[in-house]
Protein backbone atom coordinates (compact mmCIF):
# COMPACT_ATOMS: atom_id res chain seq x y z
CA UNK A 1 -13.48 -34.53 -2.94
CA UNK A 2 -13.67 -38.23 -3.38
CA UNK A 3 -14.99 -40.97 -1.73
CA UNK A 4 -14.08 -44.71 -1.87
CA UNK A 5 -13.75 -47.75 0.77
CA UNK A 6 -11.78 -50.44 1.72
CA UNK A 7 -12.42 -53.63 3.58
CA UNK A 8 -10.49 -56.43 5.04
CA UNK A 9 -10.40 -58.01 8.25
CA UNK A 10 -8.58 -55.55 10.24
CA UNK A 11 -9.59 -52.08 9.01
CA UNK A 12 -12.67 -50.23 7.38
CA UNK A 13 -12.09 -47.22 5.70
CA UNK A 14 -15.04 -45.09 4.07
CA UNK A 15 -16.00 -41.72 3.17
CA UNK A 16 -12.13 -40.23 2.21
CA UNK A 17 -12.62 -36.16 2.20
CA UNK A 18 -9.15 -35.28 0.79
CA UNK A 19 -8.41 -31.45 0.44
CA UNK A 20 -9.58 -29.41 -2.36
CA UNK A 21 -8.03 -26.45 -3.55
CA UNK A 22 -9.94 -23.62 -2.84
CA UNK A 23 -11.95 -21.64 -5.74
CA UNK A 24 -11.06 -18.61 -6.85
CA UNK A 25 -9.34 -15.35 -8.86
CA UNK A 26 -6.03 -14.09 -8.84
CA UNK A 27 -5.57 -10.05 -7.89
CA UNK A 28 -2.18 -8.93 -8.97
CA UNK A 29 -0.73 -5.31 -10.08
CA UNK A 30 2.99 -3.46 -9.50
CA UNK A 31 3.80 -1.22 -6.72
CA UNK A 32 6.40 1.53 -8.13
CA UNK A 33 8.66 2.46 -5.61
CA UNK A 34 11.84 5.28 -5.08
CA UNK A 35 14.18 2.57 -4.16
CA UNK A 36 14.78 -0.79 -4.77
CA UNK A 37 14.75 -2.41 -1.46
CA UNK A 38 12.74 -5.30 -1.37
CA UNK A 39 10.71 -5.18 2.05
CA UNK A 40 7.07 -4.35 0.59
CA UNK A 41 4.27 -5.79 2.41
CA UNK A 42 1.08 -7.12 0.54
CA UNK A 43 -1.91 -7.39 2.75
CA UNK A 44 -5.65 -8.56 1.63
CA UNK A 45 -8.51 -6.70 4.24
CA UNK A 46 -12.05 -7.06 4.59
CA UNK A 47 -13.36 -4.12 2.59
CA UNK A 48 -15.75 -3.71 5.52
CA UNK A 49 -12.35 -2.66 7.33
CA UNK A 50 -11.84 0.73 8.23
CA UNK A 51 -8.68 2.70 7.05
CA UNK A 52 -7.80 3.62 10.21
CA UNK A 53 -8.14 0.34 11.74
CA UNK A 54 -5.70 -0.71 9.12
CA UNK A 55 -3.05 1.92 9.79
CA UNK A 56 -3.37 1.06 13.25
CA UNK A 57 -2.98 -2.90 11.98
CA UNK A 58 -0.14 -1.39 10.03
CA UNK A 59 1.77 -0.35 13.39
CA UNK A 60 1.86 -4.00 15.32
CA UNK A 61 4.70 -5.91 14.34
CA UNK A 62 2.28 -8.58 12.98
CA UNK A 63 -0.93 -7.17 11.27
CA UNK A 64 -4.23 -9.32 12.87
CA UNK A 65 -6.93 -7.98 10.73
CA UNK A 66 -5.70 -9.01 7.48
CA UNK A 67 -6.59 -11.98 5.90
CA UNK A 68 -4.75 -14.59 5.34
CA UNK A 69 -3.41 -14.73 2.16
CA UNK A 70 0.31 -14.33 1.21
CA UNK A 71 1.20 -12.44 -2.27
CA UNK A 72 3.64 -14.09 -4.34
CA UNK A 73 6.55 -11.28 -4.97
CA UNK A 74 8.00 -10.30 -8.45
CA UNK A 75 11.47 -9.24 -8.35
CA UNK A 76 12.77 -5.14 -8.02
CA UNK A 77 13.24 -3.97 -11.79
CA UNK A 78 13.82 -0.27 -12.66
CA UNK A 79 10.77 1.96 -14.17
CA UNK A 80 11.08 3.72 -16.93
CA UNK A 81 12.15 6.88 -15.94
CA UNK A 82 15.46 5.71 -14.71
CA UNK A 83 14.40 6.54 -11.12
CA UNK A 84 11.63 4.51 -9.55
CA UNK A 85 11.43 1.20 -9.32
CA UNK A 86 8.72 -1.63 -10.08
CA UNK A 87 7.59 -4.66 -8.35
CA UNK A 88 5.17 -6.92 -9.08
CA UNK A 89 2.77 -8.61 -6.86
CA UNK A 90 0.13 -11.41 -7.26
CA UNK A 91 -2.79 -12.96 -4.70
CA UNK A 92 -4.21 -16.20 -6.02
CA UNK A 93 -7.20 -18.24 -5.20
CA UNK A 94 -9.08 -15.13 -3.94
CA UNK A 95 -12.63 -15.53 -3.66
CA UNK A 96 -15.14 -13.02 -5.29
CA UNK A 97 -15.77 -9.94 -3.02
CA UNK A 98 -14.95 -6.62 -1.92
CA UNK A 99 -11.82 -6.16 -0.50
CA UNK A 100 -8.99 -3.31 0.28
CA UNK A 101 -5.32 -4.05 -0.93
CA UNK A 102 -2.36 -2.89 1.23
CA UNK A 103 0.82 -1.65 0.23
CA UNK A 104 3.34 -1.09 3.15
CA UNK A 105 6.64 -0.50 2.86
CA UNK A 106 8.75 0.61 6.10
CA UNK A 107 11.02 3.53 5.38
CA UNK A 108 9.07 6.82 5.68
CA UNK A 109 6.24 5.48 2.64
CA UNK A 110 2.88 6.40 2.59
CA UNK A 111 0.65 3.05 2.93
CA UNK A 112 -1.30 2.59 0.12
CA UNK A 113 -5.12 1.18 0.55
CA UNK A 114 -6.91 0.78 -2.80
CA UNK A 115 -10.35 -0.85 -2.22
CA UNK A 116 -11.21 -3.42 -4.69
CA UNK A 117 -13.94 -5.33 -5.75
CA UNK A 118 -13.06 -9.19 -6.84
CA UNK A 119 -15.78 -10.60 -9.58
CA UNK A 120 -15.22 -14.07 -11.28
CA UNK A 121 -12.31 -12.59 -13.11
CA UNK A 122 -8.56 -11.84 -12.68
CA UNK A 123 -8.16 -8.30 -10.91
CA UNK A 124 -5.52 -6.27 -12.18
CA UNK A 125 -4.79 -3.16 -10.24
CA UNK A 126 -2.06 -1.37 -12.29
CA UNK A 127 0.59 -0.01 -11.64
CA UNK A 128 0.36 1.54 -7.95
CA UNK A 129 2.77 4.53 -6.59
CA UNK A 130 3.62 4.69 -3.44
CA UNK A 131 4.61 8.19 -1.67
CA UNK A 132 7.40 9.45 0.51
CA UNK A 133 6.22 11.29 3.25
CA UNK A 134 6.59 15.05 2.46
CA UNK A 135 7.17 14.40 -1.05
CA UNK A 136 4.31 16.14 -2.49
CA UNK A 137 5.59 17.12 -5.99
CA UNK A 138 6.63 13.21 -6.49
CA UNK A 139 9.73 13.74 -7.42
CA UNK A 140 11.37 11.64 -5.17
CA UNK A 141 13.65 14.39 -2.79
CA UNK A 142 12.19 15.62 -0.29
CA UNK A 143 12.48 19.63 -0.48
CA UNK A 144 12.38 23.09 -0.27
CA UNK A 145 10.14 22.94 -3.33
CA UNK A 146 7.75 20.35 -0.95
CA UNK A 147 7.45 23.01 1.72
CA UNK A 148 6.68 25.53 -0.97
CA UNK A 149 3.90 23.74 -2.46
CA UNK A 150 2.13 23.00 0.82
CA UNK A 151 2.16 26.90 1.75
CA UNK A 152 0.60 27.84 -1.38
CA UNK A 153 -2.44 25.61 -0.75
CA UNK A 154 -2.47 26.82 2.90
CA UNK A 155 -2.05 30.71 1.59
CA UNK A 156 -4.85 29.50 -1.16
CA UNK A 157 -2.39 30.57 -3.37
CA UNK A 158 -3.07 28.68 -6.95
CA UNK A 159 -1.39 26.83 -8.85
CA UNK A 160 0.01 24.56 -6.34
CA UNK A 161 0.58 20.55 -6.27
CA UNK A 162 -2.80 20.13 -4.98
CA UNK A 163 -5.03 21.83 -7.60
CA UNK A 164 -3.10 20.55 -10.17
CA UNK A 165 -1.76 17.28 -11.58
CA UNK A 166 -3.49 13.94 -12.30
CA UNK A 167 -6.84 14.04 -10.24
CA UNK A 168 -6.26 10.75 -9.19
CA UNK A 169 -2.92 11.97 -7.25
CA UNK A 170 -4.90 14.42 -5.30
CA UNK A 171 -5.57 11.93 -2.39
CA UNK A 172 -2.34 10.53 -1.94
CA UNK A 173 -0.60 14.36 -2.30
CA UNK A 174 -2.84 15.18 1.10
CA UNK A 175 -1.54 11.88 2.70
CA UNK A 176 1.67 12.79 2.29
CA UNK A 177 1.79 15.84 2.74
CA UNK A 178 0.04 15.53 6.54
CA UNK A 179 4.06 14.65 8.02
CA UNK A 180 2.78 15.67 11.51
CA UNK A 181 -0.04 13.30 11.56
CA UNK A 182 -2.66 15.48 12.90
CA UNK A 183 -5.25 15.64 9.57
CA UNK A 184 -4.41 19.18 8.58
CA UNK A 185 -2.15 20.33 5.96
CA UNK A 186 -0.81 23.75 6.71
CA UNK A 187 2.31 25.60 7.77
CA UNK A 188 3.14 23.08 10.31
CA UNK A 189 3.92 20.63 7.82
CA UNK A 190 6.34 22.92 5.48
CA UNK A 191 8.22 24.01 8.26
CA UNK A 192 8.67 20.49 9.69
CA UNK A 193 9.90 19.63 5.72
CA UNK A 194 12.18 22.66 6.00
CA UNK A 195 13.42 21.29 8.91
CA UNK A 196 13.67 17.87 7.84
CA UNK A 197 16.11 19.06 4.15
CA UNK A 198 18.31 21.69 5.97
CA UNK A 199 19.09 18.52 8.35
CA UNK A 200 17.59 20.01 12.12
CA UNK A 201 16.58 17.75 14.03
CA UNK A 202 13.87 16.76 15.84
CA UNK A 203 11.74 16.88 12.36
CA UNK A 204 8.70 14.95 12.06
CA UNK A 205 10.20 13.07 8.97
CA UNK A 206 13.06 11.77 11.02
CA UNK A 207 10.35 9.56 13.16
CA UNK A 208 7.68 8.44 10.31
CA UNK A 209 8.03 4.57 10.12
């Protein structure tokens, strides 16, 4: 902000606001991906927000509960393994808070809603995977091995992909695994992935967005 004035005998100018850039941290981390198409979306919510009220947000074709900051994109670069692929994202000038990041990427992925709280640091959230519907062995095919896994856990049947694994995967295994949407994993969903791999159709898979 600054302030200043000029007089002469036509014009008086005083008290000049000019814009200030706004305070703030940047929040930045990679989303790793199956493919390498670039049509991620990076979305900043109110960590009040609800996660349904999000997915719902998710299904407009312009989100209106996000806030409104844009993430700066990294280009697609391949992980690793040989097979998934990294892109880096970064939020600047984000003030301190709690908030829930949003990782959307049309194509039959899992959105992925990490809530985070913003201090008077940068925030880095890591590298963050993002699921294929029915993919619950993260693999990246969606199989007979898929449908397999989710009848063991609904037979109770032990080991499966849910009781096993990095516990940090467990969520985001149930997420995907639900390809019906109706917030049970059970036989529905196998034979729906069955159907889905031995290429019947209708299969719930062929209609995830």
């Amino acid at each position: 902000k600054r302030t200043g004035k000029y007089n002469d005998s036509t014009l008086t100018l005083e008290n000049i606001d000019l814009p200030v850039k706004p305070e703030g941290v940047s929040v930045s981390g990679t989303a790793v991906s199956w493919n390498d198409t670039d049509n991620a979306e990076y979305l900043l919510y109110d960590g009040s927000t609800s996660d349904a009220d999000i997915k719902a947000d998710m299904k407009l074709a312009s989100p209106v509960k996000a806030l409104a900051y844009t993430a700066t994109k990294g280009g697609i670069t391949a992980n690793a393994d040989g097979n998934r692929h990294d892109q880096t994202f970064t939020f600047d000038t984000i003030p301190e808070g709690n908030y829930k990041l949003v990782i959307f990427k049309p194509g039959k992925y899992v959105p992925k809603i990490v809530s985070i709280n913003v201090s008077t640091t940068d925030y880095d959230c890591g590298q963050l995977k993002l699921w294929l519907y029915g993919d619950v062995t993260y693999d990246g095919i969606i199989d007979g091995t898929d449908a397999v896994q989710i009848k063991r856990r609904f037979a109770g049947k032990t080991p499966n992909a849910f009781t096993s694994g990095a516990a940090g995967d467990l969520n985001d295994r149930l997420l995907c695994a639900d390809v019906n949407f109706d917030e049970v994993i059970d036989g529905t969903d196998a034979v729906q992935i069955q159907r889905y791999f031995a290429g019947k159709t209708p299969n719930a898979l062929v209609s995830v967005k």
